[in-house]
Protein backbone atom coordinates (compact mmCIF):
# COMPACT_ATOMS: atom_id res chain seq x y z
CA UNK A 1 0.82 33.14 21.42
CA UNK A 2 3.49 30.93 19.52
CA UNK A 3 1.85 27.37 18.49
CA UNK A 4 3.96 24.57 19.97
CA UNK A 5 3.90 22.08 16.55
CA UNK A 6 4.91 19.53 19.11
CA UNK A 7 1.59 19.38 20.70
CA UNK A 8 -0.11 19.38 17.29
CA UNK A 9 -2.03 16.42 16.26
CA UNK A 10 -1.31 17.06 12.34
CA UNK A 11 2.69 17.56 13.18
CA UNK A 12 2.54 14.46 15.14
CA UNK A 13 1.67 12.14 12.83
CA UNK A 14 3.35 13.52 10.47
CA UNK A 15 6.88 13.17 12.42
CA UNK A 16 5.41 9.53 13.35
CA UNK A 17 5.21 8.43 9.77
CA UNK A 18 8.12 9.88 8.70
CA UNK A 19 9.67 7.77 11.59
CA UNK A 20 8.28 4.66 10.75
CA UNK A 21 9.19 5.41 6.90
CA UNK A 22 12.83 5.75 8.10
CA UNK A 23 12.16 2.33 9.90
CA UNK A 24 11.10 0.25 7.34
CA UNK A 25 13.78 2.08 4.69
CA UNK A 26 16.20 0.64 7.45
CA UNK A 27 15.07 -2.63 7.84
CA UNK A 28 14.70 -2.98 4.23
CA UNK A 29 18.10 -2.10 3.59
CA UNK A 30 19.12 -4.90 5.89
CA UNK A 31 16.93 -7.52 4.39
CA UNK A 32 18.61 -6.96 1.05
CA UNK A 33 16.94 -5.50 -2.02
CA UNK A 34 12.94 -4.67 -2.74
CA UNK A 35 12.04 -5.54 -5.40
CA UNK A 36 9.85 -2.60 -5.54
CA UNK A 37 12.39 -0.53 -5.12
CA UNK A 38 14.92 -1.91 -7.81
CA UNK A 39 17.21 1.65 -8.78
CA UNK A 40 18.81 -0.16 -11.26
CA UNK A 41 15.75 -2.19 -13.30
CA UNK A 42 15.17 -0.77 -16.53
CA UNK A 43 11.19 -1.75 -16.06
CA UNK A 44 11.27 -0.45 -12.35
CA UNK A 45 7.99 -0.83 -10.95
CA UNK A 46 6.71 2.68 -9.47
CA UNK A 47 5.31 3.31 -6.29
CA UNK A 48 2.00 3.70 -7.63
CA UNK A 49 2.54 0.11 -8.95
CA UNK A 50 2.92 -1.28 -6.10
CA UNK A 51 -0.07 0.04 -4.91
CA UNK A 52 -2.35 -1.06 -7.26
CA UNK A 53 -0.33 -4.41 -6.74
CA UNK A 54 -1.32 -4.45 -2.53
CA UNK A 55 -5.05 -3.14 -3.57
CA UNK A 56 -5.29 -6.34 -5.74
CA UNK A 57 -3.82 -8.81 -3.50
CA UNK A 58 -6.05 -7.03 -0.43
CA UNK A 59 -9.00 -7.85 -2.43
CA UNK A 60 -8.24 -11.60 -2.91
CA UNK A 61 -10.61 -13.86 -3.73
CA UNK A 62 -12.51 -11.01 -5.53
CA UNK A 63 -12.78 -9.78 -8.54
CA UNK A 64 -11.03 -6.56 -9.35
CA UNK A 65 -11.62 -4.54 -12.58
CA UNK A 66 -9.95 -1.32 -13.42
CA UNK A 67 -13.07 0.65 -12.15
CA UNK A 68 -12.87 -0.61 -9.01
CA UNK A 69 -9.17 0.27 -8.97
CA UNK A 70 -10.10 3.85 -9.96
CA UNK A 71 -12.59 3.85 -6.96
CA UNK A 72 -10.43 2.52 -4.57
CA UNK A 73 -6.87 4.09 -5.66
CA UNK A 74 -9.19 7.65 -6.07
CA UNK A 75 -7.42 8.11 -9.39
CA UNK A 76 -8.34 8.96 -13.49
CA UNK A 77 -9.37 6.62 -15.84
CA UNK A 78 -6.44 7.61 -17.92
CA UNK A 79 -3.94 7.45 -14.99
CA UNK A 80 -5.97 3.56 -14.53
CA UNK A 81 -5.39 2.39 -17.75
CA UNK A 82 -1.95 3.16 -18.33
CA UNK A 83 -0.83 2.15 -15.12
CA UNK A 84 -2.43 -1.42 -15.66
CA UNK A 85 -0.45 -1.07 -19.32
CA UNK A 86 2.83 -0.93 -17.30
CA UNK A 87 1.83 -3.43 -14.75
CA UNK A 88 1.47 -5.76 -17.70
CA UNK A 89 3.91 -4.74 -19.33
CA UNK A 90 6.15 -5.53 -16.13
CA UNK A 91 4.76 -8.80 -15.28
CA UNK A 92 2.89 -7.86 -12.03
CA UNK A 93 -0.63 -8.87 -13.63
CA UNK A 94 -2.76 -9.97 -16.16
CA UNK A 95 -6.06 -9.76 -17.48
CA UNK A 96 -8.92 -12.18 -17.77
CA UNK A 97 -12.23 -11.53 -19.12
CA UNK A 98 -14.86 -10.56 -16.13
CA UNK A 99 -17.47 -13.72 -16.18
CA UNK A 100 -20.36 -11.28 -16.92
CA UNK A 101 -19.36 -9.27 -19.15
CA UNK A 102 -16.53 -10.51 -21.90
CA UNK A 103 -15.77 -6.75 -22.33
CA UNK A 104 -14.59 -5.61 -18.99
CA UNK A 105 -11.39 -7.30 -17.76
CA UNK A 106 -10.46 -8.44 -14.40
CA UNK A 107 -7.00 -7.71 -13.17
CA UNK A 108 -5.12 -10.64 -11.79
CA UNK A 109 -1.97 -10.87 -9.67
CA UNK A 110 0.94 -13.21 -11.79
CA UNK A 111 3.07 -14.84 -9.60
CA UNK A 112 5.75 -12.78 -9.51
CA UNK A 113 3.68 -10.28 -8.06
CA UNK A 114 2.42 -12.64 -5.51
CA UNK A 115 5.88 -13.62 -4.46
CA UNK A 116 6.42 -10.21 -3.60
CA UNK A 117 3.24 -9.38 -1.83
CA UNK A 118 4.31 -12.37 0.14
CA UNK A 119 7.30 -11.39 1.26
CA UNK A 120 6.01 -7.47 2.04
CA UNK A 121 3.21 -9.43 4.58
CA UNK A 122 6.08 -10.81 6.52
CA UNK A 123 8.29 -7.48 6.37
CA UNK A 124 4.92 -6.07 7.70
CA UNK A 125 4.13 -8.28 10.10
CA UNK A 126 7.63 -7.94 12.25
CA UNK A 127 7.56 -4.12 11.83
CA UNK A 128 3.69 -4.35 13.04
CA UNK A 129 4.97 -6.46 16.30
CA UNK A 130 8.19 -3.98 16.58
CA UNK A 131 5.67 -0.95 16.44
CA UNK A 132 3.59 -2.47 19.03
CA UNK A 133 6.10 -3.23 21.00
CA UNK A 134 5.44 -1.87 25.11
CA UNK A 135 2.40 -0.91 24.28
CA UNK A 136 -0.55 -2.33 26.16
CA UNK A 137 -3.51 -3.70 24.31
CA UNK A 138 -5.95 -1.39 26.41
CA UNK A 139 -3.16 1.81 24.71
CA UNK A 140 -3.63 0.52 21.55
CA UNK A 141 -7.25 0.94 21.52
CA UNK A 142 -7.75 4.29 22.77
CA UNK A 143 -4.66 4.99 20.23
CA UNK A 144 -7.55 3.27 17.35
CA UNK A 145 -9.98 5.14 18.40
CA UNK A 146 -8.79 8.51 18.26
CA UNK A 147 -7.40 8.08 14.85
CA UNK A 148 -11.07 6.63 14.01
CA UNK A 149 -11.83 10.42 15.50
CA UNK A 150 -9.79 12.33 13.62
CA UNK A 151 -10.71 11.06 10.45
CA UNK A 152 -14.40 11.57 11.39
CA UNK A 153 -13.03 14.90 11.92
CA UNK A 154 -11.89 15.48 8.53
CA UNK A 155 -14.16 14.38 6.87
């Protein structure tokens, strides 16, 4: 028996976010330039950058060391600490001492980075509501839900 990768839930979604990468490349392109995507910067800021930037600004309000970002990101301590070097170095954040313990620093967003994270909310927000579009809110949860089941799945 030949598998039908069509009818596969891991081809699927695959071939659905490859789609909706295409999408927002798209869209992007029509907006004008990222500037997380900025070819021709000599201090581009790399994906993993950016990120670290939208795991900071989802955590707002809170304070964020490094080890949380090594927690959350699931990456090195090394790969952490030169990654907030270039973030720094770039202008994306800045450090603070944490209010417990002078030794540990929190990482802050600068504005710059804000500005940014600003303007990726409302690029997310219209491809969100073009995503959704046709589909019924009754869809959407059963859609939720069996995502919620195949992670269980995997786990």
């Amino acid at each position: 028996m030949m598998i039908d990768h069509k009818k596969m839930i891991a081809f699927s979604i695959r071939d659905v976010s490859l789609h909706i990468g295409r999408y927002i490349h798209h869209e992007g392109q029509k907006e004008g330039k990222n500037p997380f995507e900025d070819k021709t910067a000599t201090d581009r800021v790399s994906r993993l950058q950016g990120m670290a930037v939208g795991y900071i600004y989802s955590h707002n309000g809170q304070q964020v060391i490094q080890k949380d970002m090594e927690k959350g990101m699931y990456i090195s301590k090394s790969t952490a600490s030169g990654l907030v070097q270039r973030m720094v170095k770039n202008g994306l954040i800045y450090t603070t001492p944490a209010e417990n313990d002078a030794r540990v620093k929190c990482l802050n967003l600068t504005n710059y980075a804000l500005d940014i994270m600003r303007e990726m909310d409302k690029r997310a927000i219209r491809t969100e509501a073009q995503l959704r579009k046709g589909i019924d809110d009754e869809d959407l949860q059963v859609f939720f839900k069996v995502l919620k089941q195949i992670k269980e799945n995997t786990k």
